[in-house]
N, C-alpha and C. Protein backbone atom coordinates (compact mmCIF):
# COMPACT_ATOMS: atom_id res chain seq x y z
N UNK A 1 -19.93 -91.23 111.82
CA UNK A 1 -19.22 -90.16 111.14
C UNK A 1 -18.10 -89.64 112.04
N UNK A 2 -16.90 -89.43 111.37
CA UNK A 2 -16.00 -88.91 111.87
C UNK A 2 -15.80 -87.31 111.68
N UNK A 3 -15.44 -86.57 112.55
CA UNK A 3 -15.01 -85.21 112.33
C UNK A 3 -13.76 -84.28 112.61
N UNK A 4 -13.45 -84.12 111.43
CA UNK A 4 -12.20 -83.57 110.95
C UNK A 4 -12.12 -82.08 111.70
N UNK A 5 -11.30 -81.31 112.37
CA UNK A 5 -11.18 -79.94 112.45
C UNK A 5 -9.88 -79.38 111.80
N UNK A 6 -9.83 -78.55 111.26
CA UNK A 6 -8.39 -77.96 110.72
C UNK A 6 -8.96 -75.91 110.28
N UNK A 7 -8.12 -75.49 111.56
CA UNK A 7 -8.32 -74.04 110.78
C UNK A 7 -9.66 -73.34 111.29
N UNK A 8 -10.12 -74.66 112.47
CA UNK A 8 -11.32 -73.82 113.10
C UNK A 8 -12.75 -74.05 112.14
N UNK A 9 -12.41 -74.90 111.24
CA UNK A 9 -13.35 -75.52 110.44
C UNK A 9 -13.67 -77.10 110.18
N UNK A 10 -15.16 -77.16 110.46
CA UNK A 10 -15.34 -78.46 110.90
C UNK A 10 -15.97 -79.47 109.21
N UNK A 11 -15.04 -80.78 109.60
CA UNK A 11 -15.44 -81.43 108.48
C UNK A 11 -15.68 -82.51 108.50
N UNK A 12 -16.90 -83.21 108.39
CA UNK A 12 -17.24 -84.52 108.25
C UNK A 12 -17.06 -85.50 107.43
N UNK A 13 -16.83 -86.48 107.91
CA UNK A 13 -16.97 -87.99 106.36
C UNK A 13 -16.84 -89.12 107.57
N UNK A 14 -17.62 -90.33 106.75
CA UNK A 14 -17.42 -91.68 107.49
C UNK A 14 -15.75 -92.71 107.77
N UNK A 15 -14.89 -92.14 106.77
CA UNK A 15 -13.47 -92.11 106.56
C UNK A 15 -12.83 -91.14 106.56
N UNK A 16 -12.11 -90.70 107.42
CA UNK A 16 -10.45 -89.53 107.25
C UNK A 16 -9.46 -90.53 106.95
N UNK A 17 -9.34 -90.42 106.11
CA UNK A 17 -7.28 -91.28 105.32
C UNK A 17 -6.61 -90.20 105.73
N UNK A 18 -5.43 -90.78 106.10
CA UNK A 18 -4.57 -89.80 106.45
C UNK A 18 -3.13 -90.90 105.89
N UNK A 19 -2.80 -90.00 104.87
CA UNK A 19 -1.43 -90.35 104.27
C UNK A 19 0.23 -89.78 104.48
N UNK A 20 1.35 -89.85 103.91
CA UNK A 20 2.35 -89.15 104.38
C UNK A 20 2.13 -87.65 104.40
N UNK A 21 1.38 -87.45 103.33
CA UNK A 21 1.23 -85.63 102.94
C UNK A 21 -0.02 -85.29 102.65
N UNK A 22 -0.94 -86.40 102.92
CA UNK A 22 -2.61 -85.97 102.61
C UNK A 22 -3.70 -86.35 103.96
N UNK A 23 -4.37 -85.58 103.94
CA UNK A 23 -6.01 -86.21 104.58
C UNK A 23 -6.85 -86.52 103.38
N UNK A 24 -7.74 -87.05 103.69
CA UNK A 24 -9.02 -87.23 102.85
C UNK A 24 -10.21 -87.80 103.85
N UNK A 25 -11.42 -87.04 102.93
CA UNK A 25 -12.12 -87.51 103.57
C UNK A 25 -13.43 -88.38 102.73
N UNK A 26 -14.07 -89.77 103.05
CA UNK A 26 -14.81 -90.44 102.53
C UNK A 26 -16.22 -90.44 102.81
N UNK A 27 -17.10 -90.39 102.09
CA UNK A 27 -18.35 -90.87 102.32
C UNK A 27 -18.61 -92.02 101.18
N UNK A 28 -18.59 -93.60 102.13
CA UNK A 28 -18.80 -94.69 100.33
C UNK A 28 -17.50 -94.33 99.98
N UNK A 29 -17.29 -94.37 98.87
CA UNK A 29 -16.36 -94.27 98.24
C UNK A 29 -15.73 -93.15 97.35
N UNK A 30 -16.69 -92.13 97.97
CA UNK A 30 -17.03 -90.85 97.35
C UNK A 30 -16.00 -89.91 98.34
N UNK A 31 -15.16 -89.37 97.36
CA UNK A 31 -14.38 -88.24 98.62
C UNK A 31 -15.14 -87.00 98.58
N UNK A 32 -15.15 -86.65 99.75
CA UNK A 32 -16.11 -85.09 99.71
C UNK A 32 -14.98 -84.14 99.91
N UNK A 33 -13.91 -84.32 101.00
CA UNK A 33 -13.22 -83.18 101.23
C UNK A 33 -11.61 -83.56 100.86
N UNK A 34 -10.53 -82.89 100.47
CA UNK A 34 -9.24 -83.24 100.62
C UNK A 34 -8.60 -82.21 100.81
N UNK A 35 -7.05 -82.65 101.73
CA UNK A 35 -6.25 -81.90 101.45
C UNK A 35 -4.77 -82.52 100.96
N UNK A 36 -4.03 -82.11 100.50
CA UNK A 36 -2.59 -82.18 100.23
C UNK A 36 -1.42 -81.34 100.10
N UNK A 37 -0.26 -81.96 100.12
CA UNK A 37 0.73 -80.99 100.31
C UNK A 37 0.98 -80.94 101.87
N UNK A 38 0.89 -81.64 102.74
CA UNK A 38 0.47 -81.10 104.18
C UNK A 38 1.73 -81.60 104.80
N UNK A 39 2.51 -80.63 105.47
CA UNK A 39 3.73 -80.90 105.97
C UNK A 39 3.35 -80.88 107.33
N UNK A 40 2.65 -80.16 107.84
CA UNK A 40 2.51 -80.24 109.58
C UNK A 40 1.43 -80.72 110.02
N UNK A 41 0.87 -81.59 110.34
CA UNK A 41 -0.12 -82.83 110.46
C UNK A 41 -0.97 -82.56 112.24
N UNK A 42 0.08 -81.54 112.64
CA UNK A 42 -0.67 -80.94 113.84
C UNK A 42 -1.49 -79.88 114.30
N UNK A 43 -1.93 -79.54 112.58
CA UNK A 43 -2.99 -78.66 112.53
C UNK A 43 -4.31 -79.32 112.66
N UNK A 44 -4.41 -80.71 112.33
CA UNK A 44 -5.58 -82.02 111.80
C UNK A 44 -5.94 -82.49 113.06
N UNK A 45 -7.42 -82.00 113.60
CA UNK A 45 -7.42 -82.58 114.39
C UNK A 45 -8.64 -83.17 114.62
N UNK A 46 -8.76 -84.80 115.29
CA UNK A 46 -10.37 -85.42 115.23
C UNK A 46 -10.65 -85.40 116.45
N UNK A 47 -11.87 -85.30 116.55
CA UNK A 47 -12.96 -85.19 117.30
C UNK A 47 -13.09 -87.16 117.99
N UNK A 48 -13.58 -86.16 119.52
CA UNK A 48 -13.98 -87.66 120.43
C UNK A 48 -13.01 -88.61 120.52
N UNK A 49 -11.39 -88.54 120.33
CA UNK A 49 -10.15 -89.30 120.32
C UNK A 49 -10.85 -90.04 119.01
N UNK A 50 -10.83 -89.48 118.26
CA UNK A 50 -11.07 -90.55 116.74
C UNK A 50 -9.52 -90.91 116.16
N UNK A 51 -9.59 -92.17 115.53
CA UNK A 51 -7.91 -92.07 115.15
C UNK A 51 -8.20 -92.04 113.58
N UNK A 52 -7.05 -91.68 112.40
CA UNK A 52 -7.12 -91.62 111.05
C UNK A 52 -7.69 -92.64 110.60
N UNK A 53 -8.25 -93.28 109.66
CA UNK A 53 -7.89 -94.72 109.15
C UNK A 53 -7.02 -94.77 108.15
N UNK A 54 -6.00 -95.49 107.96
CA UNK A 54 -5.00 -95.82 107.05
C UNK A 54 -5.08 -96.34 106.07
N UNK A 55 -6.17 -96.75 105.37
CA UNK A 55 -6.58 -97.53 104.47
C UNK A 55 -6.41 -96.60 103.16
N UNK A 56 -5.49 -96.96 102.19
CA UNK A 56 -5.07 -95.98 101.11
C UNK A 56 -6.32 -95.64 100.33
N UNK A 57 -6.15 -94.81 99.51
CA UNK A 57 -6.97 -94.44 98.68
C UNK A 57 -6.98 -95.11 97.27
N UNK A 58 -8.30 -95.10 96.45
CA UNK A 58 -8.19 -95.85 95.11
C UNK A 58 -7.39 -94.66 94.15
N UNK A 59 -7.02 -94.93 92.96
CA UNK A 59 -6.38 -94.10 92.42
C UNK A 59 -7.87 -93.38 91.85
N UNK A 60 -9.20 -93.91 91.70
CA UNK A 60 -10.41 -93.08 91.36
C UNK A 60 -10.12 -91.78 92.58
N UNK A 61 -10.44 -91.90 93.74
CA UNK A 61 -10.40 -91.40 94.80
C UNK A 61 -9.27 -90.04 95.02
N UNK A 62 -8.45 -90.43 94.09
CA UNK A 62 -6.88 -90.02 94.71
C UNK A 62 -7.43 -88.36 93.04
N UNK A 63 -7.99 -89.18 92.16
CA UNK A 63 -8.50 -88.09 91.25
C UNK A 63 -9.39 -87.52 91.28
N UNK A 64 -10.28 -87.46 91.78
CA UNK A 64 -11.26 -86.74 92.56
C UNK A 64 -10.67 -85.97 93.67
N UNK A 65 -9.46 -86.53 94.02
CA UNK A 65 -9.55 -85.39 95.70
C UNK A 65 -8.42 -84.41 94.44
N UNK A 66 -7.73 -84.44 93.51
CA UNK A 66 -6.78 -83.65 92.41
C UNK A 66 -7.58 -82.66 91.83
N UNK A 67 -9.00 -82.96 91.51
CA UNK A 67 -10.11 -82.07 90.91
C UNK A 67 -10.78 -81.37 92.04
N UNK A 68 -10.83 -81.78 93.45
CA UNK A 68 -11.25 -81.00 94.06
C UNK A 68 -10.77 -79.82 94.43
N UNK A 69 -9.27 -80.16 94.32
CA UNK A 69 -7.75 -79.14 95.13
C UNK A 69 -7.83 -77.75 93.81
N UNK A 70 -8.09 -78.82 92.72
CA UNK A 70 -7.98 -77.80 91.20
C UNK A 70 -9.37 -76.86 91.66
N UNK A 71 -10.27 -77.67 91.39
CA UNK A 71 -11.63 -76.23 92.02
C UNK A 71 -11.61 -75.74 92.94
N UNK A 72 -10.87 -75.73 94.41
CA UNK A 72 -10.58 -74.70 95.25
C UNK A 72 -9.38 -73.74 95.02
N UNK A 73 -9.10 -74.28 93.70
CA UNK A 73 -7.74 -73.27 93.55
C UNK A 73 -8.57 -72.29 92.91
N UNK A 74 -9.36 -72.33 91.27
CA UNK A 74 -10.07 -71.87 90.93
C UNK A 74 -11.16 -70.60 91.21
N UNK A 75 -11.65 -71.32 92.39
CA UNK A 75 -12.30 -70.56 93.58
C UNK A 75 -11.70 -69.30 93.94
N UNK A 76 -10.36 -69.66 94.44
CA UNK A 76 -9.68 -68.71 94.85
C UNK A 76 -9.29 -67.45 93.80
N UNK A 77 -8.79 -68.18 92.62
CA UNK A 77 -8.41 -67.07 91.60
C UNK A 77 -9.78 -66.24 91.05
N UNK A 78 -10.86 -67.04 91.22
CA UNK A 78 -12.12 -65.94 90.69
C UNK A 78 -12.18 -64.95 91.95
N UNK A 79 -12.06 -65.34 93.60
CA UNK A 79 -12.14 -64.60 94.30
C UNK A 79 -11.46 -63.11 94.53
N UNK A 80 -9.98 -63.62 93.68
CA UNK A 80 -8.94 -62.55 93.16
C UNK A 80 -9.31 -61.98 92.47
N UNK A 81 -9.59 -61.98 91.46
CA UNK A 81 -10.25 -61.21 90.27
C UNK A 81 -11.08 -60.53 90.02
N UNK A 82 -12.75 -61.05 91.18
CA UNK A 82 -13.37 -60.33 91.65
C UNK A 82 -12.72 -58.46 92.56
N UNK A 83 -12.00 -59.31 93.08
CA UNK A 83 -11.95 -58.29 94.27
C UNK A 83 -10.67 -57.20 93.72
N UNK A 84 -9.74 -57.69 92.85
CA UNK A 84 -9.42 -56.58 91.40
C UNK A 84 -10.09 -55.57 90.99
N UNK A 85 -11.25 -56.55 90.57
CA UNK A 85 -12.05 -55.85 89.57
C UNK A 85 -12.92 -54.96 90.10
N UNK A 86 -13.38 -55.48 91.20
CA UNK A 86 -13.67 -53.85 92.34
C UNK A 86 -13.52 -53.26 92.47
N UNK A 87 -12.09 -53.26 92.85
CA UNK A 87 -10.96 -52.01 93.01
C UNK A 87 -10.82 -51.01 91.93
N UNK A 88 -10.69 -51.65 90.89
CA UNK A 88 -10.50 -50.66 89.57
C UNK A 88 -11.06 -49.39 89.02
């Protein structure tokens, strides 16, 4: 297993892809974690001199890490709304 740090938060998978503007991360063929959009690549950092692997992603893969980004967005807007609705 490889381990991802970004943000002081630690993340595991047996694969980190690392693309022009994405990480991902694999277990099998299963992505557990992603990110995208990523302009500064020197926030990403692996553990034990691990290097990325380059091996692209399937387009299954590439939609799953799109649904994951969508439910942490999600996340976030209930977290907003909550904390609105507190206030009120």
């Amino acid at each position: 297993m490889k381990t991802l740090t970004f943000k002081g938060e630690e993340f595991q998978a047996e694969k980190i892809i690392k693309t022009d503007s994405e990480v991902m991360g694999l277990v099998g063929s299963t992505v557990i974690f992603s990110f995208r959009g990523i302009t500064d690549f020197s926030k990403f950092t692996l553990a034990d001199g691990a290097e990325f692997d380059a091996e692209p992603a399937s387009e299954e893969q590439q939609q799953i890490a799109e649904i994951l980004l969508e439910q942490a967005k999600m996340k976030q807007d209930i977290a907003t709304l909550k904390e609105a609705s507190a206030g009120a």
